[in-house]
PDB file of N, CA and C in Angstrom:
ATOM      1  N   UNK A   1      42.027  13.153  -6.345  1.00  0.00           N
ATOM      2  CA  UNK A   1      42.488  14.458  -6.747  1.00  0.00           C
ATOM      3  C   UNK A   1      42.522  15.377  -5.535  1.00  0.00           C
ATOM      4  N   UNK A   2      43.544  15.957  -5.260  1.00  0.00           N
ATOM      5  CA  UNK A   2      44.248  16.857  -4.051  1.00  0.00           C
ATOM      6  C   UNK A   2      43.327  18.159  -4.560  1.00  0.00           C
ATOM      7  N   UNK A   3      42.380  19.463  -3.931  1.00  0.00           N
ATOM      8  CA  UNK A   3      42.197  20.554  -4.025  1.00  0.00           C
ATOM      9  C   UNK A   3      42.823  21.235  -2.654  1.00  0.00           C
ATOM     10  N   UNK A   4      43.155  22.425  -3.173  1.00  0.00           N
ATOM     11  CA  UNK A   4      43.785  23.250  -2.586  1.00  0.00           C
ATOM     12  C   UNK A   4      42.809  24.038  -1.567  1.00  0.00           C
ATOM     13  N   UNK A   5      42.918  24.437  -0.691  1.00  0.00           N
ATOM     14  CA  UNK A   5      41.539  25.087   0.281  1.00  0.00           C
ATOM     15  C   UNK A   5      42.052  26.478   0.081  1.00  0.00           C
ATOM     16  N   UNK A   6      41.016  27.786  -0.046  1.00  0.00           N
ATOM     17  CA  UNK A   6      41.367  29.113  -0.512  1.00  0.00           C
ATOM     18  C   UNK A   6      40.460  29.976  -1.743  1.00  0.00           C
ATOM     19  N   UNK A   7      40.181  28.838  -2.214  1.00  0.00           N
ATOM     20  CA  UNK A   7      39.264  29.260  -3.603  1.00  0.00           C
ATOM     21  C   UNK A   7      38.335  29.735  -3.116  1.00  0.00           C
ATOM     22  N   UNK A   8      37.737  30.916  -3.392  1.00  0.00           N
ATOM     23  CA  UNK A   8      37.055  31.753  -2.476  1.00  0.00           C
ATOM     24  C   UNK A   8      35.708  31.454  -3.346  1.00  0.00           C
ATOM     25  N   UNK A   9      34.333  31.356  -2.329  1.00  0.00           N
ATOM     26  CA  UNK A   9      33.346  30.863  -2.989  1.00  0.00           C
ATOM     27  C   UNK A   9      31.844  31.900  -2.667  1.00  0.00           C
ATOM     28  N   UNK A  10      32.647  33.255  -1.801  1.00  0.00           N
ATOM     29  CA  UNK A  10      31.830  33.788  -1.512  1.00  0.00           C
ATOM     30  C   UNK A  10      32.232  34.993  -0.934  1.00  0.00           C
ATOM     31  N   UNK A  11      32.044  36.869  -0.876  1.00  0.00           N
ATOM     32  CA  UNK A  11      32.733  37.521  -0.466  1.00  0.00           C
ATOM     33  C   UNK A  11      32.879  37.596   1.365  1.00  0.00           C
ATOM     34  N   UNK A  12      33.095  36.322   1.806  1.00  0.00           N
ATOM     35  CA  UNK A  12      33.250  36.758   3.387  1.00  0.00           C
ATOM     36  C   UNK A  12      34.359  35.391   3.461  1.00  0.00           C
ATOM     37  N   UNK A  13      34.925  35.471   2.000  1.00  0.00           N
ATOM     38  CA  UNK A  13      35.697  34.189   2.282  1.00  0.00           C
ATOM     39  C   UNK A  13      36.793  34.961   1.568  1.00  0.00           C
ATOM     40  N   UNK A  14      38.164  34.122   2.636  1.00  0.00           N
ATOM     41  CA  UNK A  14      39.486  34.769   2.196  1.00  0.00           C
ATOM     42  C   UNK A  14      40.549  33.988   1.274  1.00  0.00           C
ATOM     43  N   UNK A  15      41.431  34.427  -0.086  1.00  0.00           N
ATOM     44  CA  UNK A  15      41.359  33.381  -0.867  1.00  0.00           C
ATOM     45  C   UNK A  15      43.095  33.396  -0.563  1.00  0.00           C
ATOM     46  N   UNK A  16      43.349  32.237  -0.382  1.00  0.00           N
ATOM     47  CA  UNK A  16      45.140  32.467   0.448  1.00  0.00           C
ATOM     48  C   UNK A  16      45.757  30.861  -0.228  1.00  0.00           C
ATOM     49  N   UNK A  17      46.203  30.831  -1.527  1.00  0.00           N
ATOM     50  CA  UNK A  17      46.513  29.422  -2.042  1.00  0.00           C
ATOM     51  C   UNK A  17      47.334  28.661  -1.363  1.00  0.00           C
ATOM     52  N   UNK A  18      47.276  27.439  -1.102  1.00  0.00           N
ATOM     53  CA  UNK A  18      48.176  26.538  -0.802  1.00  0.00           C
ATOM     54  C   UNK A  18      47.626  26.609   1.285  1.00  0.00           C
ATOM     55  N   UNK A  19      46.738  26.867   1.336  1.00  0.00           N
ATOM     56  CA  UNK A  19      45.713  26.917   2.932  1.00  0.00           C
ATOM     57  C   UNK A  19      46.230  25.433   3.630  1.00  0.00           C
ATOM     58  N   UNK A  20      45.413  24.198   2.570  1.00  0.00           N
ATOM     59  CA  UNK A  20      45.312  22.708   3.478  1.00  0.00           C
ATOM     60  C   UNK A  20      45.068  22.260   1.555  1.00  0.00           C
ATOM     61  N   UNK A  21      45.109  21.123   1.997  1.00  0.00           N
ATOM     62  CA  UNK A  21      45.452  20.497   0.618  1.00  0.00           C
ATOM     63  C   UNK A  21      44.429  19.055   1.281  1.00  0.00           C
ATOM     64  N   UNK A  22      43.307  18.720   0.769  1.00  0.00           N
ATOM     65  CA  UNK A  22      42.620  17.251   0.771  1.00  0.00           C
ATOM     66  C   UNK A  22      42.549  16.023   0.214  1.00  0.00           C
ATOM     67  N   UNK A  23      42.926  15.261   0.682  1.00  0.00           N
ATOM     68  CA  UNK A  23      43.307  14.219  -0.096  1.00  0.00           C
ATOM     69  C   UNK A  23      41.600  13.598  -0.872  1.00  0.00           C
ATOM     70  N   UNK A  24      41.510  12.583  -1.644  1.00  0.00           N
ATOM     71  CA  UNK A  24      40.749  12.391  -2.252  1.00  0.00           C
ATOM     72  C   UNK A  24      39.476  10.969  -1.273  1.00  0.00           C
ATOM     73  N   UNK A  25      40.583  10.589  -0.405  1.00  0.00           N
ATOM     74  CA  UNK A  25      39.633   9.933   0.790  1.00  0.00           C
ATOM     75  C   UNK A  25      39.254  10.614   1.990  1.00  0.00           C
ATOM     76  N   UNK A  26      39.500  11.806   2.173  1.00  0.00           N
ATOM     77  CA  UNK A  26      39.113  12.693   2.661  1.00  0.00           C
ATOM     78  C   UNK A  26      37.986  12.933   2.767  1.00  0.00           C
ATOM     79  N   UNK A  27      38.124  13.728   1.306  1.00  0.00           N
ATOM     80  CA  UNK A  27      36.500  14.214   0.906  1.00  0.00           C
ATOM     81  C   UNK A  27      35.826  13.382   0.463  1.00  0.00           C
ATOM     82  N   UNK A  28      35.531  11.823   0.432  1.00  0.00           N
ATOM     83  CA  UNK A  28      34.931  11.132   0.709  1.00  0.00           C
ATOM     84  C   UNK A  28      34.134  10.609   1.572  1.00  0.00           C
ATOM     85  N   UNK A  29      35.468  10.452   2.609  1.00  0.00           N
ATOM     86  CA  UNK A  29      34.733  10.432   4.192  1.00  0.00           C
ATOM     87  C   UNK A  29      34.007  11.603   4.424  1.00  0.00           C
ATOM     88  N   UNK A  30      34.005  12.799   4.216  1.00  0.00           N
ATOM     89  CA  UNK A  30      33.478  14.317   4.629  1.00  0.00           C
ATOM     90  C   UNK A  30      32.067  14.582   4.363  1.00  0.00           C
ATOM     91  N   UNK A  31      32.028  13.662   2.748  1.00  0.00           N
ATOM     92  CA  UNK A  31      30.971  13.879   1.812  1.00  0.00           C
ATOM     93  C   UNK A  31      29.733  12.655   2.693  1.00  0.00           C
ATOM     94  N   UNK A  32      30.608  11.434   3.226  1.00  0.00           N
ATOM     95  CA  UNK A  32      29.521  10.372   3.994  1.00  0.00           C
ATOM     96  C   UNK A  32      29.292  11.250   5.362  1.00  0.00           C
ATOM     97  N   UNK A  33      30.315  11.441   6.075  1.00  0.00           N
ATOM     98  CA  UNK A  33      29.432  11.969   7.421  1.00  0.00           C
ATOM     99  C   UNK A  33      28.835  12.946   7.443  1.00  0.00           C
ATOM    100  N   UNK A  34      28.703  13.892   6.028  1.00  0.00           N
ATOM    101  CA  UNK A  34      27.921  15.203   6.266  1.00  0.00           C
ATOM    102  C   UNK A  34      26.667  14.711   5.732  1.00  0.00           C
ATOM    103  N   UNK A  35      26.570  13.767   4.933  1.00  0.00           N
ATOM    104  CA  UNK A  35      25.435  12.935   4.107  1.00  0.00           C
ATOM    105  C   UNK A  35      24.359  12.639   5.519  1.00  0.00           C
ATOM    106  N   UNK A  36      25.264  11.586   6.278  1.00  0.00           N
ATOM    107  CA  UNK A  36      25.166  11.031   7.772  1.00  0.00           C
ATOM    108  C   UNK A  36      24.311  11.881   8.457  1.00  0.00           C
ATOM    109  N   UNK A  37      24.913  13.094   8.734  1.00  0.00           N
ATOM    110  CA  UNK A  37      24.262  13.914   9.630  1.00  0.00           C
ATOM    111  C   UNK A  37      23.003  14.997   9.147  1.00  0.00           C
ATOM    112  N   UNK A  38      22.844  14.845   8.115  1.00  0.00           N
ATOM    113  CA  UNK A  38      21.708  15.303   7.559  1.00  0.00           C
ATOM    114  C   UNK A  38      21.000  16.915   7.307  1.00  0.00           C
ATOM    115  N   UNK A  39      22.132  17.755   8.034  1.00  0.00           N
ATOM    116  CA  UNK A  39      21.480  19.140   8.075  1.00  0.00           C
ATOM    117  C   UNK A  39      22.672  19.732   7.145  1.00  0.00           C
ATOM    118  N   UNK A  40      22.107  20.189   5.909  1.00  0.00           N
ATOM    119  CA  UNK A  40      22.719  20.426   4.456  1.00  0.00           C
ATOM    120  C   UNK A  40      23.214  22.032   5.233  1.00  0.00           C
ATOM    121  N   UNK A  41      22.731  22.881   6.318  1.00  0.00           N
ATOM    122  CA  UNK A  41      24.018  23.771   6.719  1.00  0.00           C
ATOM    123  C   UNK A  41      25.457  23.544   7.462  1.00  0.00           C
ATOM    124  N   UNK A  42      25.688  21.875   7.293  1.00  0.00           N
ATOM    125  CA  UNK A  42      26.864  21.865   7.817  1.00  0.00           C
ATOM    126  C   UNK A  42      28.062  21.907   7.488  1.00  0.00           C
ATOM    127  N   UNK A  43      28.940  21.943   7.668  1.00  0.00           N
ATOM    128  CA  UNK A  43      30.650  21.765   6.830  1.00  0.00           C
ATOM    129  C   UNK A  43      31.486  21.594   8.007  1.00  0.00           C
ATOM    130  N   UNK A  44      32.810  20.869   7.520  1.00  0.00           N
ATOM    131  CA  UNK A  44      33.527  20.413   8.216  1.00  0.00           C
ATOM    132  C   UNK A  44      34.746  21.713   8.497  1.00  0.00           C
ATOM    133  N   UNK A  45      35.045  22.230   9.515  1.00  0.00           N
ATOM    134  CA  UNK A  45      35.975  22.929  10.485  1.00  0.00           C
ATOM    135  C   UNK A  45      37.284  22.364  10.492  1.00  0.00           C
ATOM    136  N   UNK A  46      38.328  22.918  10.306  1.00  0.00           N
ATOM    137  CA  UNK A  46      39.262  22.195  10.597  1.00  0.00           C
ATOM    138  C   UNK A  46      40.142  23.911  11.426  1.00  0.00           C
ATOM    139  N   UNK A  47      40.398  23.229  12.538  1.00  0.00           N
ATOM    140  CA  UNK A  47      41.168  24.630  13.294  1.00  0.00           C
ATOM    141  C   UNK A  47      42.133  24.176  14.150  1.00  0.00           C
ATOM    142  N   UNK A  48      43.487  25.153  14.563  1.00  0.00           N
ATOM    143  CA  UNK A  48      43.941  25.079  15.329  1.00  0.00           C
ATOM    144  C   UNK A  48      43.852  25.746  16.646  1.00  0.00           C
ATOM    145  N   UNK A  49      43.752  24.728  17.943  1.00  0.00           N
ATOM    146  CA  UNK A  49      43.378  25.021  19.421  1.00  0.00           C
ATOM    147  C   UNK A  49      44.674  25.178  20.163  1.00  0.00           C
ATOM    148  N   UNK A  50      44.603  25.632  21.369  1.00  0.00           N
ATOM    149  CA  UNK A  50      45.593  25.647  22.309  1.00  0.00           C
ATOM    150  C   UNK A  50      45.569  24.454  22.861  1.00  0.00           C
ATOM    151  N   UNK A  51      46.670  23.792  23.425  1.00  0.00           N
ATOM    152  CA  UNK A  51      46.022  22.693  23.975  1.00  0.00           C
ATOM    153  C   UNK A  51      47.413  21.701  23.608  1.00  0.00           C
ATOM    154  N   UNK A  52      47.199  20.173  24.309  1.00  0.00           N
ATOM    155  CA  UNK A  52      48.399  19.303  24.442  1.00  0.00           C
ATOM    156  C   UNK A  52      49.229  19.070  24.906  1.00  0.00           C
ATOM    157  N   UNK A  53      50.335  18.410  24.831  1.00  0.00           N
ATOM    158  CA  UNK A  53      51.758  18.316  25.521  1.00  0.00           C
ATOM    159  C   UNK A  53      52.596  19.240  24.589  1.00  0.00           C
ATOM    160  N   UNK A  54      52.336  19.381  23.654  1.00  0.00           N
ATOM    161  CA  UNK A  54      53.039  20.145  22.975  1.00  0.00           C
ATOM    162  C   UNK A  54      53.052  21.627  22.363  1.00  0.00           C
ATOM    163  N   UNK A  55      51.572  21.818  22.885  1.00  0.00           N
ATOM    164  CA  UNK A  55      51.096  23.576  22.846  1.00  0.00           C
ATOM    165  C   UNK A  55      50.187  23.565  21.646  1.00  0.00           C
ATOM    166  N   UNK A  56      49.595  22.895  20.818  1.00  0.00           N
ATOM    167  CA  UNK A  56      48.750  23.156  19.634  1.00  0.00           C
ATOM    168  C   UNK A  56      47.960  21.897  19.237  1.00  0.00           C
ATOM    169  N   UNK A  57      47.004  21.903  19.284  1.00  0.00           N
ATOM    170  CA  UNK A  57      46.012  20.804  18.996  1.00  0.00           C
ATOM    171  C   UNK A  57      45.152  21.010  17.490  1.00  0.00           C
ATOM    172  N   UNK A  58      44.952  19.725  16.689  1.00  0.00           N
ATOM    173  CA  UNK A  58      43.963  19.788  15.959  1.00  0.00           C
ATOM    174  C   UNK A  58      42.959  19.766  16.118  1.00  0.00           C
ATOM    175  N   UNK A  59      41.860  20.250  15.604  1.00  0.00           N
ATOM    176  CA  UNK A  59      40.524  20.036  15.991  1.00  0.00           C
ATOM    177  C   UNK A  59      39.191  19.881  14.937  1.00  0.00           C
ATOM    178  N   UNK A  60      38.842  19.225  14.311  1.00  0.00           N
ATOM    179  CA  UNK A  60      37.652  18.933  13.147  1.00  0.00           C
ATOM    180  C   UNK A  60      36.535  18.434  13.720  1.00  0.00           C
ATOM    181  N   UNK A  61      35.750  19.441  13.145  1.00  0.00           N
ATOM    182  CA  UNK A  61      34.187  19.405  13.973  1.00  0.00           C
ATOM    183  C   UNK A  61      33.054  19.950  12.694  1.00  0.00           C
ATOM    184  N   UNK A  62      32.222  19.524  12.807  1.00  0.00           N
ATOM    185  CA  UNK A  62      31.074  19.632  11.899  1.00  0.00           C
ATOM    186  C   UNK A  62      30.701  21.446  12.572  1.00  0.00           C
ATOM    187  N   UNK A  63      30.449  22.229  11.394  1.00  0.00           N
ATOM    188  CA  UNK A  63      29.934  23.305  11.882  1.00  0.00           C
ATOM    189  C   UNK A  63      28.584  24.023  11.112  1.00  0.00           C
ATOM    190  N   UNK A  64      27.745  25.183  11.289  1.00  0.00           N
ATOM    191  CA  UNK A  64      26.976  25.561  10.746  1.00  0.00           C
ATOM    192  C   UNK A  64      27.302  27.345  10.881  1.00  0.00           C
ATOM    193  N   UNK A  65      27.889  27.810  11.194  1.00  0.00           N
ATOM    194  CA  UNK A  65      28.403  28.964  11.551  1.00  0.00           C
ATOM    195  C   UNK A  65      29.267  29.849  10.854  1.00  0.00           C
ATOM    196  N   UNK A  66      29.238  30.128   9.614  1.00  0.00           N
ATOM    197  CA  UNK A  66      30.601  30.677   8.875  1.00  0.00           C
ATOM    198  C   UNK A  66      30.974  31.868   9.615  1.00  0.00           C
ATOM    199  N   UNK A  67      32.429  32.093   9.628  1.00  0.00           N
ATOM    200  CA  UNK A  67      32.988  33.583   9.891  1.00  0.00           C
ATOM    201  C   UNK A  67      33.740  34.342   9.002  1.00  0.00           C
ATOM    202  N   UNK A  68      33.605  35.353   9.048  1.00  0.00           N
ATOM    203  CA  UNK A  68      34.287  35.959   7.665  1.00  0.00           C
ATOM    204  C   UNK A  68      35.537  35.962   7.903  1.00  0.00           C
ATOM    205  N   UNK A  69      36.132  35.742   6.781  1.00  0.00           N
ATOM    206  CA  UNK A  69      37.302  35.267   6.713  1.00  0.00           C
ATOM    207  C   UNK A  69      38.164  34.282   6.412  1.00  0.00           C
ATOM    208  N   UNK A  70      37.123  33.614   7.051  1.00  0.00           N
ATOM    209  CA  UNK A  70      37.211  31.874   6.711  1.00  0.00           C
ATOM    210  C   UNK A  70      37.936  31.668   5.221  1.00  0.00           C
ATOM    211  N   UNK A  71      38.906  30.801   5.254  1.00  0.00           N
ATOM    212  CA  UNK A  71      39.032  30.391   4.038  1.00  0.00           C
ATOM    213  C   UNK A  71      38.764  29.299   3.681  1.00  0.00           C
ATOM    214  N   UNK A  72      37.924  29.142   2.658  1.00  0.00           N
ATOM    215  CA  UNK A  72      36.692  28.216   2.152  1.00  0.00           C
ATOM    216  C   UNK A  72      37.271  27.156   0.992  1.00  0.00           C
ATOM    217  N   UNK A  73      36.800  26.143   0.748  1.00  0.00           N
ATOM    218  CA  UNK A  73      37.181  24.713  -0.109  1.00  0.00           C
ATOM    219  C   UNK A  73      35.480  24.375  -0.500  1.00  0.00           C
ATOM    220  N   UNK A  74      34.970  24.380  -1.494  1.00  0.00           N
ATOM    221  CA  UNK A  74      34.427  23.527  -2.085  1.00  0.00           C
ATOM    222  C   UNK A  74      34.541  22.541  -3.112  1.00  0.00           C
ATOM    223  N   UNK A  75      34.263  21.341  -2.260  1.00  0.00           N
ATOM    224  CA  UNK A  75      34.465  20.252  -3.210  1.00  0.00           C
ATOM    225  C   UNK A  75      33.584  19.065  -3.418  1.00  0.00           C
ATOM    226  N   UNK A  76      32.577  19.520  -4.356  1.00  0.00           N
ATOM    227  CA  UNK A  76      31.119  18.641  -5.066  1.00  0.00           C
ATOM    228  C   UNK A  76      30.400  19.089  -3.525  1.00  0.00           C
ATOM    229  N   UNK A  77      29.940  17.946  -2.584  1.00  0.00           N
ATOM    230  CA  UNK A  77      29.009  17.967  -1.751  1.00  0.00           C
ATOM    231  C   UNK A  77      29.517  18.832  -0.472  1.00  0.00           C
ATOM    232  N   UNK A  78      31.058  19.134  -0.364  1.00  0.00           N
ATOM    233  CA  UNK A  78      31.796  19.032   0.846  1.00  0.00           C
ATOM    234  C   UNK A  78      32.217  20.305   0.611  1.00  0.00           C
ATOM    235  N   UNK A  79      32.369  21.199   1.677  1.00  0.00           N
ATOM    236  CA  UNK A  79      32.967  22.302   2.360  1.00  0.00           C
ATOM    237  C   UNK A  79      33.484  22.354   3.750  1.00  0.00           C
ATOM    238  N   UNK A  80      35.143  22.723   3.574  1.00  0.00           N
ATOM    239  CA  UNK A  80      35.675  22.855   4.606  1.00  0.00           C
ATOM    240  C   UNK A  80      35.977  24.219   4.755  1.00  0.00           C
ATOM    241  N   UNK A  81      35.935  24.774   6.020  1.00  0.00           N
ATOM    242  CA  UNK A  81      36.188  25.976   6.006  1.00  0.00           C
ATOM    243  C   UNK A  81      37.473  26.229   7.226  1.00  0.00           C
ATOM    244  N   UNK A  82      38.135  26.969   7.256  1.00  0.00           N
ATOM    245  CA  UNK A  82      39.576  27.227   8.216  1.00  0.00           C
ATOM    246  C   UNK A  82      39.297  28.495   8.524  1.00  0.00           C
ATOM    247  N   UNK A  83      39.519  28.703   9.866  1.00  0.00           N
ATOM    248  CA  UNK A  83      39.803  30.593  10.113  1.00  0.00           C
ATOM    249  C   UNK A  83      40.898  31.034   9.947  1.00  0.00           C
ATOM    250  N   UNK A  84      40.375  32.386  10.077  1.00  0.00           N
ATOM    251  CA  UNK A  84      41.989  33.168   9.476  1.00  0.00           C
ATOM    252  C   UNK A  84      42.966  32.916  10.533  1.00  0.00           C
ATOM    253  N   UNK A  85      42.739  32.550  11.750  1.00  0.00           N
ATOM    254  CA  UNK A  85      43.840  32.101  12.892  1.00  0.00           C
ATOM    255  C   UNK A  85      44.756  31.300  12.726  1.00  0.00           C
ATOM    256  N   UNK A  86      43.407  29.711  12.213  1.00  0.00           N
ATOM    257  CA  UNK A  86      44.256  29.248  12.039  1.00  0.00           C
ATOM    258  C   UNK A  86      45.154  28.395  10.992  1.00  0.00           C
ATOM    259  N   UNK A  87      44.554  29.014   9.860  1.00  0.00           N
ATOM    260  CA  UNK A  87      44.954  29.212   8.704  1.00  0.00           C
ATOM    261  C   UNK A  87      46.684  29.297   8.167  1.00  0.00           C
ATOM    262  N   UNK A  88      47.406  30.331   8.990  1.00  0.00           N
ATOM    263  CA  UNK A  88      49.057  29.819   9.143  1.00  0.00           C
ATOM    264  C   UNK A  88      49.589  28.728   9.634  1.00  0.00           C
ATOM    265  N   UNK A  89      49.233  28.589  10.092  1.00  0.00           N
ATOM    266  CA  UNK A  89      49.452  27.243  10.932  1.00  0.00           C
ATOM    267  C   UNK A  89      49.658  25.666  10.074  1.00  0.00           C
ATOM    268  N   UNK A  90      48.132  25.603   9.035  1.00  0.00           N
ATOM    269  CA  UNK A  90      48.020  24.941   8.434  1.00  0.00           C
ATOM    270  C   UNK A  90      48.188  24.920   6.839  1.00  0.00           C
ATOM    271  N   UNK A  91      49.143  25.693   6.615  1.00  0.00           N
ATOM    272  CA  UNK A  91      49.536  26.194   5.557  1.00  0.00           C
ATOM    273  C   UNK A  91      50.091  24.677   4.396  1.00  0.00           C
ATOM    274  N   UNK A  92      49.941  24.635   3.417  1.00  0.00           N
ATOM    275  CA  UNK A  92      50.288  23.253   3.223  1.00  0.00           C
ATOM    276  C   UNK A  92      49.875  22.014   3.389  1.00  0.00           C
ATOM    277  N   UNK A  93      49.036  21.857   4.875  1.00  0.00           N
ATOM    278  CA  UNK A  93      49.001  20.471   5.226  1.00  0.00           C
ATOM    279  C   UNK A  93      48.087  20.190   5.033  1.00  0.00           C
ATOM    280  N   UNK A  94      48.371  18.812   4.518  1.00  0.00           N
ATOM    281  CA  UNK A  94      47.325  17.647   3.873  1.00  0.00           C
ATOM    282  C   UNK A  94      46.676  16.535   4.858  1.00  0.00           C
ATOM    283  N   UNK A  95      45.607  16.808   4.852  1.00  0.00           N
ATOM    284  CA  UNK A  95      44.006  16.583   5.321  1.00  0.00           C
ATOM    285  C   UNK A  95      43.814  15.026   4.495  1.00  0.00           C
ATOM    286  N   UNK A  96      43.689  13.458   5.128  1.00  0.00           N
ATOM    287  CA  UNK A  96      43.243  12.946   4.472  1.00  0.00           C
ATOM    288  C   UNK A  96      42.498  11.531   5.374  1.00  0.00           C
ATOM    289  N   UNK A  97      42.011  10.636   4.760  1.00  0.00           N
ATOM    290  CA  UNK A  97      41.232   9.427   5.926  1.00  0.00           C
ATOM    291  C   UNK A  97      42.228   8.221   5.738  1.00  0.00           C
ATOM    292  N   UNK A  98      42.520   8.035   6.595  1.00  0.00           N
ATOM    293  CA  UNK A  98      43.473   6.884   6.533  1.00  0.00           C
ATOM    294  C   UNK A  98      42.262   5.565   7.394  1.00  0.00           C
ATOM    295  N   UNK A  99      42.079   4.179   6.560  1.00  0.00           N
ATOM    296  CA  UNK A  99      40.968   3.188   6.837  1.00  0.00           C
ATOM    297  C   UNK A  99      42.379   1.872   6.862  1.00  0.00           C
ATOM    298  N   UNK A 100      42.555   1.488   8.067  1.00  0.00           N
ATOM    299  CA  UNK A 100      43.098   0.481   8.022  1.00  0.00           C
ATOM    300  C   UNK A 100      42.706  -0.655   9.276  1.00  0.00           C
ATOM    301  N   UNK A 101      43.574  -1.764   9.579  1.00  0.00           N
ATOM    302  CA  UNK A 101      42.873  -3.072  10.172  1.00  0.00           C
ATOM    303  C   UNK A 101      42.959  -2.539  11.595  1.00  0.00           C
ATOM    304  N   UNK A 102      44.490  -1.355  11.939  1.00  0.00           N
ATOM    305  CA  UNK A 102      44.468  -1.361  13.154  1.00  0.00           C
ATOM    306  C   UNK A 102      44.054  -0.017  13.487  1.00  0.00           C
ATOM    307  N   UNK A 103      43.710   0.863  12.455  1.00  0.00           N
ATOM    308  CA  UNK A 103      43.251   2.461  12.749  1.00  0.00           C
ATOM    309  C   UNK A 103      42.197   3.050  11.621  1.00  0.00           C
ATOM    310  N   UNK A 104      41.680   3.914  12.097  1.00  0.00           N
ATOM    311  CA  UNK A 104      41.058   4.884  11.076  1.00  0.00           C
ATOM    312  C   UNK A 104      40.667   5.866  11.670  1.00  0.00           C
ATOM    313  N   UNK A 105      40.829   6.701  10.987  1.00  0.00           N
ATOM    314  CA  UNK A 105      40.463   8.335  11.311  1.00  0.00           C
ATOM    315  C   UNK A 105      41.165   9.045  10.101  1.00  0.00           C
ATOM    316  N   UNK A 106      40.830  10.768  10.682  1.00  0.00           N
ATOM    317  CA  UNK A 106      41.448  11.893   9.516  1.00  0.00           C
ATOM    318  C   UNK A 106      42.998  11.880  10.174  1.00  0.00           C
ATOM    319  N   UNK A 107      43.978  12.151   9.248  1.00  0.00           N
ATOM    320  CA  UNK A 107      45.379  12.377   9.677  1.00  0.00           C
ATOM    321  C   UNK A 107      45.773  13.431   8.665  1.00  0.00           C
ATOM    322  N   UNK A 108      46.779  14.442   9.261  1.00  0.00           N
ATOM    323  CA  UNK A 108      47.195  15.581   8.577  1.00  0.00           C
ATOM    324  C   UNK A 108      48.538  15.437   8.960  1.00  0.00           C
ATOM    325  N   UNK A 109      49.318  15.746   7.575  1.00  0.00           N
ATOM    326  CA  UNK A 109      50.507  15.852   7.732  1.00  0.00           C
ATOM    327  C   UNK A 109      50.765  17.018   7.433  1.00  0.00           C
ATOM    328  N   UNK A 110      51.324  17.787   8.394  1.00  0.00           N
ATOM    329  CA  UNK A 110      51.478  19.143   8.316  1.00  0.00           C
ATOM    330  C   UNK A 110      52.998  19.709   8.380  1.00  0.00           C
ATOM    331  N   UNK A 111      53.268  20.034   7.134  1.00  0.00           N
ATOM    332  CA  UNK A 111      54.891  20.610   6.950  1.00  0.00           C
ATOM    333  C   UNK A 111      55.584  21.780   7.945  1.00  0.00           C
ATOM    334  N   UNK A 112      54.502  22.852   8.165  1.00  0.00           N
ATOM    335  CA  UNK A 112      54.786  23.653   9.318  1.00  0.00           C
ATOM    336  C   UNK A 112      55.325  23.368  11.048  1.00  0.00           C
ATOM    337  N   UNK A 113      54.563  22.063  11.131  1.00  0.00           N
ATOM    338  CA  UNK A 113      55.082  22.193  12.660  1.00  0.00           C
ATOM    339  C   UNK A 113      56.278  21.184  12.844  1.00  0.00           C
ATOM    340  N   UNK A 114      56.652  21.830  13.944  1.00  0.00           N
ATOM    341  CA  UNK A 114      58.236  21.466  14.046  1.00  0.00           C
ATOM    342  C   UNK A 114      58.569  20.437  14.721  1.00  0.00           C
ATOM    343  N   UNK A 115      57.146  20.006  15.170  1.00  0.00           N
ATOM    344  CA  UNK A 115      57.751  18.665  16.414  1.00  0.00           C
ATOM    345  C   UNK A 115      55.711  18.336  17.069  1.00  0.00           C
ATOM    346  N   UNK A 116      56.402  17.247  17.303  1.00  0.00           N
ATOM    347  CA  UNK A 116      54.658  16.733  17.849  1.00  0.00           C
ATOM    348  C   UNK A 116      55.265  16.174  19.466  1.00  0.00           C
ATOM    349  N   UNK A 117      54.168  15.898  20.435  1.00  0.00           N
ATOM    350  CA  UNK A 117      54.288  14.830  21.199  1.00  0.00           C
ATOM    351  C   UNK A 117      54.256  13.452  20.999  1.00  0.00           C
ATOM    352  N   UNK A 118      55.031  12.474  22.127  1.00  0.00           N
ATOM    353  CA  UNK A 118      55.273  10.862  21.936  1.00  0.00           C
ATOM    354  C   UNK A 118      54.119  10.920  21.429  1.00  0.00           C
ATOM    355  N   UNK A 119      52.585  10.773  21.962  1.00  0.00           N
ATOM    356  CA  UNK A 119      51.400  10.242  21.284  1.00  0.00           C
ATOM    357  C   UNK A 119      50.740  10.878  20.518  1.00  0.00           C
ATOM    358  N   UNK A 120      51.203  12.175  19.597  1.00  0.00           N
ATOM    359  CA  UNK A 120      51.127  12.504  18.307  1.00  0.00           C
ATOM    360  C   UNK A 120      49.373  13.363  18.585  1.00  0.00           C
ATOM    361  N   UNK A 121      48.960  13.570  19.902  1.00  0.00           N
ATOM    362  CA  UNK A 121      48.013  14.160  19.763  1.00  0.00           C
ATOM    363  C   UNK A 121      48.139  15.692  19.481  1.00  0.00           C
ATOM    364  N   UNK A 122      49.302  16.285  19.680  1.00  0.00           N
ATOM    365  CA  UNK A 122      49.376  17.141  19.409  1.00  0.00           C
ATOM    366  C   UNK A 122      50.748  17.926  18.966  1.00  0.00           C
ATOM    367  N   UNK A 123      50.852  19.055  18.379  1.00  0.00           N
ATOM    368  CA  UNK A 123      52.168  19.728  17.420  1.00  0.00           C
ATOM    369  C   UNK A 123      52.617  21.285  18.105  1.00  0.00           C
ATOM    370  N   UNK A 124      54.030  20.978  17.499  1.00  0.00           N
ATOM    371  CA  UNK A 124      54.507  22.791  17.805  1.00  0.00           C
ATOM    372  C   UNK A 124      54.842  23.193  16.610  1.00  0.00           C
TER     373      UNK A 124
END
């Protein structure tokens, strides 16, 4: 089940529908490595950086730090939170774990940007 990130869960959180959209292996994986890492103030970050061949980088990092504004996702064990930066950016795009023979990691397909580099590390 896809949740929408925005649902505001607290007043320093900003509620903006249709933020990032998670896929359901996602927050699976999110729910094991935050399990993993053991300090129940963490949540997963998802932001956009400067950076790449192509001017905009993803970036997901475990955090403990909320900022107001943030627009917030809770889902059962898992919270992701986005800043208001970079929050346009990721308007739409779906957040999910892709587990296969020759890859695994998080992959986002993001409707907003207009073009990536050859090695897809990064978007315009």
């Amino acid at each position: 089940m896809d949740t929408t990130l925005g649902q505001a869960s607290s007043t320093e959180s900003t509620e903006t529908p249709s933020t990032i959209v998670l896929g359901a292996s996602a927050v699976t994986k999110i729910a094991e490595l935050l399990e993993r890492e053991g300090n129940p103030d963490f949540f997963l970050r998802v932001a956009v950086q400067p950076g790449g061949c192509s001017g905009l980088r993803y970036q997901l990092f475990f955090d403990d730090e909320p900022v107001e504004g943030d627009h917030v996702l809770n889902e059962g064990s898992v919270q992701v939170r986005v800043d208001r930066m970079s929050a346009p950016y990721l308007r739409g795009a779906v957040v999910d774990w892709l587990e296969g023979l020759d890859q695994s990691g998080f992959t986002i397909n993001n409707p907003t940007a207009q073009g990536s580099c050859a090695c897809g590390d990064s978007f315009h």
